[in-house]
Protein backbone atom coordinates (compact mmCIF):
# COMPACT_ATOMS: atom_id res chain seq x y z
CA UNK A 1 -14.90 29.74 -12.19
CA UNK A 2 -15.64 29.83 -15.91
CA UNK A 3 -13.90 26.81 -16.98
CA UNK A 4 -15.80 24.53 -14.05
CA UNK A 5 -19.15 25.63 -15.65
CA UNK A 6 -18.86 24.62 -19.12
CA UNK A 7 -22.31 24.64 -21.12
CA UNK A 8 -21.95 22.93 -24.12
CA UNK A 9 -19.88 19.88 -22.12
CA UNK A 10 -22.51 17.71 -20.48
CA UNK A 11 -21.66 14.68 -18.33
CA UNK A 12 -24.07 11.78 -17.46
CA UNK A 13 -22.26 9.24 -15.08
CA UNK A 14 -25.02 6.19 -16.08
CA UNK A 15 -24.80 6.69 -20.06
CA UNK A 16 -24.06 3.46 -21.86
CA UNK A 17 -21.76 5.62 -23.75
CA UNK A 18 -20.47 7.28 -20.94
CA UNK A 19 -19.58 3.76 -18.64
CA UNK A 20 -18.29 1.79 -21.99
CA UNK A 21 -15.79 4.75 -22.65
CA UNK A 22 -15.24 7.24 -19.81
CA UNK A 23 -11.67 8.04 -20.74
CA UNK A 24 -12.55 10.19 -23.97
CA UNK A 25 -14.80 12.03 -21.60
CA UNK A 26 -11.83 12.25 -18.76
CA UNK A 27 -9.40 13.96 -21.99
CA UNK A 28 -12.03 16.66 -23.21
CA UNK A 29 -12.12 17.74 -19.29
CA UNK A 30 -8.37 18.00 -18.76
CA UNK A 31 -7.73 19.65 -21.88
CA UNK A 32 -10.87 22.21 -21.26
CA UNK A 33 -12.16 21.60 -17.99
CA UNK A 34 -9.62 20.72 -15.67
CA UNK A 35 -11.92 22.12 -13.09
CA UNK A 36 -15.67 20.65 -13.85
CA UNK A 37 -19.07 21.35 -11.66
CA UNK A 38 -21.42 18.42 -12.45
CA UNK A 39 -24.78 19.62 -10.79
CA UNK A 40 -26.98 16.01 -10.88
CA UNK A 41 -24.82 15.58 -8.10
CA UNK A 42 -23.28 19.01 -7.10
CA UNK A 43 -19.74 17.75 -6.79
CA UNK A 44 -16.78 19.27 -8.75
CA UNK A 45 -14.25 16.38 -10.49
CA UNK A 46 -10.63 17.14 -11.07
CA UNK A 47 -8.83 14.67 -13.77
CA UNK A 48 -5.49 16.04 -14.30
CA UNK A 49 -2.84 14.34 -12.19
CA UNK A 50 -0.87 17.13 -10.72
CA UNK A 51 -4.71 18.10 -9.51
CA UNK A 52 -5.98 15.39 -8.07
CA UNK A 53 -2.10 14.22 -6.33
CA UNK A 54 -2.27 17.82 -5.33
CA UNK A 55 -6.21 17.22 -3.71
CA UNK A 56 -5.21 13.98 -2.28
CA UNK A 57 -2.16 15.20 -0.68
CA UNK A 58 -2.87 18.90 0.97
CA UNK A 59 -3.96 19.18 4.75
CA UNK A 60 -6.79 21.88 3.48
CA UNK A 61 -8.57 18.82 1.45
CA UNK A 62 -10.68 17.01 4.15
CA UNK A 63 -12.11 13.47 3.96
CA UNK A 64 -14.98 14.55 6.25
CA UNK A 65 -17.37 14.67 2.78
CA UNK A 66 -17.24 10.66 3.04
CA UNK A 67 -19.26 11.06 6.15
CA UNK A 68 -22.30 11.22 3.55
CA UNK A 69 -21.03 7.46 1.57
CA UNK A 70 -20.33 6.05 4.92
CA UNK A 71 -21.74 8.11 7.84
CA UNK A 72 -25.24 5.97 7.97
CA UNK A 73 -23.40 2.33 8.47
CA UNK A 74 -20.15 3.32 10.40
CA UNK A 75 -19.24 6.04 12.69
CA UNK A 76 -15.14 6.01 12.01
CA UNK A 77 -13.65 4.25 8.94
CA UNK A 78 -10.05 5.24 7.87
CA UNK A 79 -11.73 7.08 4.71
CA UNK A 80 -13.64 9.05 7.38
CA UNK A 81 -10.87 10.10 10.12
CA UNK A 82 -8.26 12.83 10.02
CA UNK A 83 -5.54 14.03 12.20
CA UNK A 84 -4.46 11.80 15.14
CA UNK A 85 -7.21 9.93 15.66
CA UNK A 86 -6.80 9.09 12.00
CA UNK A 87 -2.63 7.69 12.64
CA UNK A 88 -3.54 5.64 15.84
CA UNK A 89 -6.55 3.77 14.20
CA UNK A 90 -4.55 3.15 11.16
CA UNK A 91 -1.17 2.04 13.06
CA UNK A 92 -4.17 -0.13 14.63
CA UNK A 93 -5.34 -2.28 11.47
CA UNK A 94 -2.23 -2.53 9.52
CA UNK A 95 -0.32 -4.30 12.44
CA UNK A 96 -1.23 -7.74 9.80
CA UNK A 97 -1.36 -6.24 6.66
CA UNK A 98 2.18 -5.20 6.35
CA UNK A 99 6.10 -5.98 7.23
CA UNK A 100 6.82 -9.36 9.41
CA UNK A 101 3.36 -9.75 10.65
CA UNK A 102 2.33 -10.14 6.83
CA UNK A 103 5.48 -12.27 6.12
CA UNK A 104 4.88 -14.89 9.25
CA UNK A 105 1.40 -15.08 9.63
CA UNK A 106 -1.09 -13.68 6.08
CA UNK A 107 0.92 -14.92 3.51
CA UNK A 108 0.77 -18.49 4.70
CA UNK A 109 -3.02 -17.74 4.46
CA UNK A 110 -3.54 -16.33 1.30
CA UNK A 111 -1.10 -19.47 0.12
CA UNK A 112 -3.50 -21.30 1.44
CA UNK A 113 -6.46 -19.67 0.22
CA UNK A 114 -5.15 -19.82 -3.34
CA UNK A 115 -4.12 -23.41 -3.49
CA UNK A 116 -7.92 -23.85 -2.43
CA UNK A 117 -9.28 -22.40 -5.22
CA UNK A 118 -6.63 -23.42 -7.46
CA UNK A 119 -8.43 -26.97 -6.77
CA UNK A 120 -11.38 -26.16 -8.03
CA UNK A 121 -9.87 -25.39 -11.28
CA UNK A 122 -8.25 -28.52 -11.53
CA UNK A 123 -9.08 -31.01 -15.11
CA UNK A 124 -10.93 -27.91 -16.16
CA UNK A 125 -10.70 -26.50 -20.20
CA UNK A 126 -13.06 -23.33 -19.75
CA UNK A 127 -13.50 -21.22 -16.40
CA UNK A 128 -14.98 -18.16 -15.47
CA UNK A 129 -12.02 -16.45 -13.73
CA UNK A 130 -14.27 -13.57 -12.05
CA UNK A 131 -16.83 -15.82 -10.02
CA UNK A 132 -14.24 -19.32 -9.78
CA UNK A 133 -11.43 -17.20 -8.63
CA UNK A 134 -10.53 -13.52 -8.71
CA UNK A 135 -14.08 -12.40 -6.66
CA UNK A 136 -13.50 -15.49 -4.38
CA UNK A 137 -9.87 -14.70 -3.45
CA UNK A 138 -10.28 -11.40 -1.72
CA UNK A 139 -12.76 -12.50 0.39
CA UNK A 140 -11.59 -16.08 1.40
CA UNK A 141 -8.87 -14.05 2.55
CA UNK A 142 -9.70 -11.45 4.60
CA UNK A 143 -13.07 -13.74 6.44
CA UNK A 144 -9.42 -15.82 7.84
CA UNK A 145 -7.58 -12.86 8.78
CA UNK A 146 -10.76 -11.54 10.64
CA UNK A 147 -10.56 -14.85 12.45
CA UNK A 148 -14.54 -15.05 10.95
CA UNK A 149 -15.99 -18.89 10.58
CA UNK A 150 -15.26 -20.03 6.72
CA UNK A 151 -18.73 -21.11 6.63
CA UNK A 152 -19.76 -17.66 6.83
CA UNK A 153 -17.62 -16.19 4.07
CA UNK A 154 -20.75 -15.51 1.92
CA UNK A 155 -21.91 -13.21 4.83
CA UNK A 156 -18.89 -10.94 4.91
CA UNK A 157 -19.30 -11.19 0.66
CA UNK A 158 -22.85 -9.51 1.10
CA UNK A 159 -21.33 -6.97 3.53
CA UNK A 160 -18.50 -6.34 1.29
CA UNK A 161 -20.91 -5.78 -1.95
CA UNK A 162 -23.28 -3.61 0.34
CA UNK A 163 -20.31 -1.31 1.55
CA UNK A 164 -19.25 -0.83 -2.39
CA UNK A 165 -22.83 -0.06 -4.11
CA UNK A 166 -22.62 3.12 -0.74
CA UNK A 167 -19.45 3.53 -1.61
CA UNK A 168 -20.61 4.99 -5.08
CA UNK A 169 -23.57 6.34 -4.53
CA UNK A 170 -23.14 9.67 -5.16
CA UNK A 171 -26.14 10.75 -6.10
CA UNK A 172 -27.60 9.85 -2.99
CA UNK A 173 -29.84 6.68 -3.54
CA UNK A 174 -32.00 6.48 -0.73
CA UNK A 175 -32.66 2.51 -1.45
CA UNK A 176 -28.96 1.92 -1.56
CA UNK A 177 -28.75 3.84 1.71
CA UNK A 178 -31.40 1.91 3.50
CA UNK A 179 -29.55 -1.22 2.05
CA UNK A 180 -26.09 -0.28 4.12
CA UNK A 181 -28.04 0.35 7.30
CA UNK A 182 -29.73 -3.29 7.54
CA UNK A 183 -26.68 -4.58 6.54
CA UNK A 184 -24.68 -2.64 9.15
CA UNK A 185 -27.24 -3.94 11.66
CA UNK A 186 -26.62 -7.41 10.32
CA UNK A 187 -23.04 -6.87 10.98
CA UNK A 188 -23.27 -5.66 14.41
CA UNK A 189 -25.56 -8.75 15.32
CA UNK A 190 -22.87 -11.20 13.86
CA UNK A 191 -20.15 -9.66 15.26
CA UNK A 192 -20.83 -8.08 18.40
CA UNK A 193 -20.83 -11.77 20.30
CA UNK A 194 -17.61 -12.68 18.52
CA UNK A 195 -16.30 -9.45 19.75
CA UNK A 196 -17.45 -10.61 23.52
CA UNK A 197 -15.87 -14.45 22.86
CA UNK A 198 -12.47 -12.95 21.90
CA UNK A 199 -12.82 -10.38 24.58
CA UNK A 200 -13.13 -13.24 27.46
CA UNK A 201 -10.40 -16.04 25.44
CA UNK A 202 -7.91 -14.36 22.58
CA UNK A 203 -8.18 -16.10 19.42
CA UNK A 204 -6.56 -15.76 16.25
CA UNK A 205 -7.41 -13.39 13.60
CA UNK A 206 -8.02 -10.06 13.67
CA UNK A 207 -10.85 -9.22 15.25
CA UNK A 208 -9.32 -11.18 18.91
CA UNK A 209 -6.22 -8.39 18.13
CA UNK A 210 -8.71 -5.63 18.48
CA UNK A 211 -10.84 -6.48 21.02
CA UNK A 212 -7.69 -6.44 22.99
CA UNK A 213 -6.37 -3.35 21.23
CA UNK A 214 -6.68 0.61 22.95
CA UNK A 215 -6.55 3.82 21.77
CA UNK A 216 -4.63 6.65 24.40
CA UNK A 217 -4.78 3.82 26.86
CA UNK A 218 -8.66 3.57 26.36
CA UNK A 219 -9.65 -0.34 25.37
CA UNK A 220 -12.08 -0.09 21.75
CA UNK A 221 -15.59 -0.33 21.93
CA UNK A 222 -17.29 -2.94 20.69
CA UNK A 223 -18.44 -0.27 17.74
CA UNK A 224 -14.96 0.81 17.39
CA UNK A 225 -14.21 -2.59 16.14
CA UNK A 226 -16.88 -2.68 13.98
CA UNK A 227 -15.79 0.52 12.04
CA UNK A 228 -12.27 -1.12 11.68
CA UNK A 229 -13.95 -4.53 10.36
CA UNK A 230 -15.32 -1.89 8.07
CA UNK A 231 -12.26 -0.41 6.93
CA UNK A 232 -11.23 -3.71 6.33
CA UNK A 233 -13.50 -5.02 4.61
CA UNK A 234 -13.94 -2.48 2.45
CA UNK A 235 -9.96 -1.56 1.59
CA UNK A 236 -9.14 -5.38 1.49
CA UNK A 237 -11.17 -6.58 -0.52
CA UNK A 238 -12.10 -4.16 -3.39
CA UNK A 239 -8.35 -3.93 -4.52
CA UNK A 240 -7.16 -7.54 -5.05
CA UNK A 241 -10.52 -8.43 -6.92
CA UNK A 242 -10.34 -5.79 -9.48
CA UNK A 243 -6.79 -6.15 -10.11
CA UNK A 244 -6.85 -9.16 -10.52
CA UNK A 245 -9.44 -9.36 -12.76
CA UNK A 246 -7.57 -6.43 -14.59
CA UNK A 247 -4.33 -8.12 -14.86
CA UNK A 248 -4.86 -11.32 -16.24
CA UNK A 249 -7.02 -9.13 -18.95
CA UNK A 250 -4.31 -7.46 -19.63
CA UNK A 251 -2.03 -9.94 -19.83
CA UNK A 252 -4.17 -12.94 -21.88
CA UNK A 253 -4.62 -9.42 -24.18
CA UNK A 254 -1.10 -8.69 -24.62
CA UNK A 255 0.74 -12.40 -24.89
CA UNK A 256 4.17 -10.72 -25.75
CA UNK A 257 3.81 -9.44 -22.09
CA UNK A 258 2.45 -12.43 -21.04
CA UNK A 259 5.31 -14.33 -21.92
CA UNK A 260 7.61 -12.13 -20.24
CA UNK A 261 6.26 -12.19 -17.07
CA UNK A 262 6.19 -16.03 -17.22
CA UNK A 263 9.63 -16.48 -18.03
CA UNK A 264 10.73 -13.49 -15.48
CA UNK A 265 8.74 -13.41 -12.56
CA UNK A 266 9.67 -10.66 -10.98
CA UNK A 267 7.83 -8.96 -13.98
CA UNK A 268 4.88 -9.85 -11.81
CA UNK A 269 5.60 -6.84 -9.64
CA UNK A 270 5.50 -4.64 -13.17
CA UNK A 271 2.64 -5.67 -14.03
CA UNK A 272 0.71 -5.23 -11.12
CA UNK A 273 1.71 -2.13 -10.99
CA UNK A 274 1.18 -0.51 -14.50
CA UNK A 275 -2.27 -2.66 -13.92
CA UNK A 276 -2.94 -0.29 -11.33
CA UNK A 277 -2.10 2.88 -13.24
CA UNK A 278 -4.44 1.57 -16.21
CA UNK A 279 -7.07 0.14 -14.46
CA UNK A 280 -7.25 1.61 -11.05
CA UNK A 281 -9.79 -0.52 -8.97
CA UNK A 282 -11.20 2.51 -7.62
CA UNK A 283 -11.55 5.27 -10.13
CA UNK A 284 -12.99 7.81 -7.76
CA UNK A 285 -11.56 9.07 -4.51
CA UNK A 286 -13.41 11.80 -2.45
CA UNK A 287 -12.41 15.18 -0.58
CA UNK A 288 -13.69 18.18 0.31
CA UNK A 289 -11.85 21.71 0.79
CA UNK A 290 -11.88 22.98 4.20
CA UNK A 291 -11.56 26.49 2.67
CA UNK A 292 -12.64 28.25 -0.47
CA UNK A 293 -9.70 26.48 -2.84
CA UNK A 294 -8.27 27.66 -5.85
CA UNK A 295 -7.01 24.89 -8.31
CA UNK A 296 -7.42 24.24 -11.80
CA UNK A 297 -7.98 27.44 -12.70
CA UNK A 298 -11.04 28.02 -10.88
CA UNK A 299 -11.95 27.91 -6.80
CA UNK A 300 -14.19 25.47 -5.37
CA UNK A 301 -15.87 27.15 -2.37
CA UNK A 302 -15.35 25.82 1.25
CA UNK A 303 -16.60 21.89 2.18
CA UNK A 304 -18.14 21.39 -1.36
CA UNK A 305 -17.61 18.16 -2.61
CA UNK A 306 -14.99 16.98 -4.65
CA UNK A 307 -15.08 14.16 -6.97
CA UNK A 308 -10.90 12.81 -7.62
CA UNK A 309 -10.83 11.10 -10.49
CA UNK A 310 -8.23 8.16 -9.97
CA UNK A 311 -8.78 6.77 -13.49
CA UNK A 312 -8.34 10.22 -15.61
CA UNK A 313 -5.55 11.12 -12.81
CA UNK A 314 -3.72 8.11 -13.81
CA UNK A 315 -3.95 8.40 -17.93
CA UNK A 316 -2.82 12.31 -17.81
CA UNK A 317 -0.88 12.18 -20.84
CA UNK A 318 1.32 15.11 -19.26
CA UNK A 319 2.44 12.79 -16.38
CA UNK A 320 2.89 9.34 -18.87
CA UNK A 321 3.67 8.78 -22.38
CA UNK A 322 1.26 6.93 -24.60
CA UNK A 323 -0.90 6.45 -21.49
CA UNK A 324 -3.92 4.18 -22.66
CA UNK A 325 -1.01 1.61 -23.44
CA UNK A 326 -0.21 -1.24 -21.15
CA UNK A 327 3.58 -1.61 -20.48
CA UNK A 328 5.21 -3.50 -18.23
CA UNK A 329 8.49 -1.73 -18.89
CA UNK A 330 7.24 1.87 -19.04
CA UNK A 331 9.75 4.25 -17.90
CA UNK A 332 7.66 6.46 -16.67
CA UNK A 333 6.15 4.54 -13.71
CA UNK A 334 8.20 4.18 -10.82
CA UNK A 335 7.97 0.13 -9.74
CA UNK A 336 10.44 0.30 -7.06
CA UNK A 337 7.92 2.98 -5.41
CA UNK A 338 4.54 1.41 -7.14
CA UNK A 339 3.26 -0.05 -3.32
CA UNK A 340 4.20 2.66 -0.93
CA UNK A 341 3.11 5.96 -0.37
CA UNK A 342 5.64 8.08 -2.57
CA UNK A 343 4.28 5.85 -5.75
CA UNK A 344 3.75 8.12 -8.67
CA UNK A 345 0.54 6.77 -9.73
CA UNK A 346 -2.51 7.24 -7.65
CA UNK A 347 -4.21 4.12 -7.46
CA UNK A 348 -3.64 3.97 -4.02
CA UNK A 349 -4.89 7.44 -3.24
CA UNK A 350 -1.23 9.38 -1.91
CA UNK A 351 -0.26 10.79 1.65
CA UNK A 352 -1.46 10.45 4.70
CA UNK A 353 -4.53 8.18 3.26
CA UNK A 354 -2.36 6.01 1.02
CA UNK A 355 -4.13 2.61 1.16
CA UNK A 356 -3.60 0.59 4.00
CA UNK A 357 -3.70 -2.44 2.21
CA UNK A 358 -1.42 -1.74 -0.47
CA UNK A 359 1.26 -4.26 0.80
CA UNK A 360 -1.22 -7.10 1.40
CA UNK A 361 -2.73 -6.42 -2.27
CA UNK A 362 0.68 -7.00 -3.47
CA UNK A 363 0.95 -10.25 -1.86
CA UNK A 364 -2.39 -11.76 -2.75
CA UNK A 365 -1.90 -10.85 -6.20
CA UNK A 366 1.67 -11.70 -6.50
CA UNK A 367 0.97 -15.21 -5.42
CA UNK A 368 -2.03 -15.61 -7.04
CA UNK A 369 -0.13 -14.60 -10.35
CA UNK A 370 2.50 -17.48 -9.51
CA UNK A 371 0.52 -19.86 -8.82
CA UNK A 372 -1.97 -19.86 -11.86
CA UNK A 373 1.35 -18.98 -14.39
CA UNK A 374 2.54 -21.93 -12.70
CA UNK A 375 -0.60 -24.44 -13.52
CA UNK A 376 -1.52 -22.95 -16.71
CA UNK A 377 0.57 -23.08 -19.62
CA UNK A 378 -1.41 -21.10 -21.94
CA UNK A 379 -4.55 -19.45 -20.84
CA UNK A 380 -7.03 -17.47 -23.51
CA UNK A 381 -10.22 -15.43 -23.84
CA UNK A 382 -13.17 -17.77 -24.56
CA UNK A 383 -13.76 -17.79 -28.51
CA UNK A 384 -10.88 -14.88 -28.76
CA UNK A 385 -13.39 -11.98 -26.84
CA UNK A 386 -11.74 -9.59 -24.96
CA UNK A 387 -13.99 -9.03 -22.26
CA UNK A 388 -15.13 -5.30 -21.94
CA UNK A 389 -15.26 -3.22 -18.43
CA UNK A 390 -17.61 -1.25 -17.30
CA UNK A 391 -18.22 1.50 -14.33
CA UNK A 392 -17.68 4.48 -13.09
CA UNK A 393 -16.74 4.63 -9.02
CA UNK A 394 -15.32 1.28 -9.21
CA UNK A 395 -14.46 -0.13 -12.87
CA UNK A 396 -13.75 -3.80 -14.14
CA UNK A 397 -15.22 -6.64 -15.93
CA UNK A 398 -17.99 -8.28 -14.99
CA UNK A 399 -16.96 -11.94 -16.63
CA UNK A 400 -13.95 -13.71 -17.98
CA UNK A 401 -14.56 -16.54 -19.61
CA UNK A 402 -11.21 -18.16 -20.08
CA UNK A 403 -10.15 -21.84 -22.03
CA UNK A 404 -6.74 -23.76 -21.80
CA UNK A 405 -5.79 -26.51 -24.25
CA UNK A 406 -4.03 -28.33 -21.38
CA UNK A 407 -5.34 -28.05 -17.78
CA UNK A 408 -3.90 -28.53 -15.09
CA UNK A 409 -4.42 -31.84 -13.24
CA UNK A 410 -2.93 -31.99 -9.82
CA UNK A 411 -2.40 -29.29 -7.48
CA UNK A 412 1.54 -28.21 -7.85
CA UNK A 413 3.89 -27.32 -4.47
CA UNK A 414 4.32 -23.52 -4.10
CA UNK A 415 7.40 -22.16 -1.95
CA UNK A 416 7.08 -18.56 -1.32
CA UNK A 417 9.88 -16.27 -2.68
CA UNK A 418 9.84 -13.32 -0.13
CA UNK A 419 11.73 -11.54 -3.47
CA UNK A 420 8.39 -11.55 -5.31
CA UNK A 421 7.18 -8.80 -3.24
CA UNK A 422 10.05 -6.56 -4.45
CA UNK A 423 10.43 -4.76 -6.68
């Protein structure tokens, strides 16, 4: 247990120093403290991939400890089940998020959903691409797969920020707690007579699909639903935002790349993907031993709780070479695996609670990729600044500010290439 107890080695999540830099942080604790007890919020972080794939992965690592992020606005999200309940609600959600279902009926409605935005960008030199597109997309998105009102979208936005600010408040916030349960409340009064319409005349979108759905012959309740339109919500949206965001940073930042991908775009896929190893949208993925556990070198005792650190995870220099780099051609990242379960990076978490939306991340970023590389011949960072990120549970940047000598003035056709989402 020595090396999880360092005392010379002390971590503060909210530094400025800290959230502008974590990474130097993340290489002094694999190197030393692969194994590291931070009391402020009596949790124990692993950084070193073969630890936290190895955390992620084993039966004996629980998700239960996400009970105390979740437990006060929803009763059963997929970050909260195990076992078979766990398989059956998943099977449940994904039915549109993956395979023909995405193929017929999604991807016509993130095309959609894109072009719409892509409007608004239209005649325009400077943009913001956080708040004119890359937050937007996400949730335009997902409010039409729910089968949710468009005029509510910036309803399911507030739920969606609400669920994120829980889902990193480790230290136990009681403000931000009080802040999920109204908003849970507000959730269950919007969508509990939705839930009633679509149980009396099917409708399209998601939430008609559940109400319709059952579990071991046993229709959901009306709460049941709601957890799922929390697991949505909160896996559907979070990913394609950040990555987004991400990838155009990295790409505007690297224009050899950038060209590359424009020329070949089935380099799209490649760069989503090393995105994701570099700049995982969620750094932090939770678990909690079911049984005292040794790993690391040390043993965390039974049901403590266990802080995975996706980003460090993800820039072990013993599992990729030169690992702060973004490459689209690095040979040590598997593409043709980079959106499935086996992928050898672990933005996605790994196993049996490999994201569900992994596929329909793809395919919103993908096109979204397309279509701007399609309108924009040269994009670049407002008066040359890199924009910096910043967090800890969830990291990104905040703004964008991008300018184009030539925008784009009419919205161009866009014919789906079903190849994109390949590899």
């Amino acid at each position: 247990m020595e090396n999880s107890r360092p005392s010379l080695f002390k971590l503060d999540y909210n530094s400025p120093e800290f959230l502008k830099s974590p990474f130097r942080y993340y290489r002094i604790m694999q190197a030393r403290y692969p194994l590291y007890f931070h009391a402020p919020t009596n949790a124990y972080l692993l950084t070193r991939y073969e630890d936290v794939a190895l955390a992620l992965k084993d039966p004996l690592f629980s998700t239960a400890c996400n009970d105390d992020l979740f437990g006060h606005m929803f009763r059963k999200t997929l970050i909260q089940l195990e076992g078979q309940e766990h398989i059956v609600f998943r099977n449940m959600i994904s039915t549109p998020l993956r395979g023909k279902d995405l193929m017929q009926h999604t991807i016509p409605v993130i095309i959609k959903q894109v072009q719409a935005l892509m409007e608004g960008l239209l005649g325009r030199k400077q943009f913001n691409f956080v708040s004119d597109f890359a937050a937007r997309l996400p949730i335009a998105v997902m409010t039409a797969i729910l089968g949710v009102d468009p005029k509510d979208l910036s309803f399911i936005q507030q739920c969606y920020k609400t669920i994120v600010r829980n889902l990193g408040n480790f230290a136990g916030n009681p403000a931000i707690k009080a802040e999920g349960s109204r908003m849970v409340i507000a959730l269950c009064n919007y969508m509990y007579p939705l839930i009633r319409q679509y149980r009396l005349q099917p409708g399209p979108g998601l939430i008609s699909l559940l109400s319709s759905a059952e579990i071991h012959g046993i229709k959901m309740t009306d709460q049941d639903i709601i957890d799922a339109i929390g697991s949505l919500i909160s896996a559907g949206i979070e990913t394609v935002d950040r990555t987004l965001r991400s990838l155009f940073r990295n790409l505007i930042a690297h224009p050899d790349q950038l060209a590359l991908v424009r020329h070949n775009r089935h380099l799209v896929s490649h760069a989503i993907a090393e995105t994701l190893r570099l700049n995982a949208p969620a750094q932090i993925m939770l678990r909690q031993p079911i049984e005292d556990y040794y790993i690391a070198g040390g043993m965390i005792p039974a049901h403590a709780r266990v802080l995975c650190i996706i980003g460090a995870a993800n820039r072990d220099s013993r599992k990729f070479s030169h690992p702060d780099t973004f490459d689209i051609n690095r040979p040590d990242l598997d593409v043709n695996k980079a959106f499935i379960g086996s992928a050898n990076h672990v933005a996605f978490g790994t196993g049996r609670h490999f994201c569900v939306g992994a596929m329909l991340a793809k395919a919103e970023i993908s096109i979204a990729a397309n279509i701007l590389l399609d309108h924009f011949s040269d994009l670049r960072f407002l008066d040359n600044k890199i924009p910096a990120e910043t967090g800890f549970s969830t990291r990104t940047v905040l703004r964008m500010n991008l300018e184009t000598t030539e925008p784009p003035t009419t919205l161009l056709p866009y014919t789906f290439d079903p190849a994109l989402l390949e590899p």
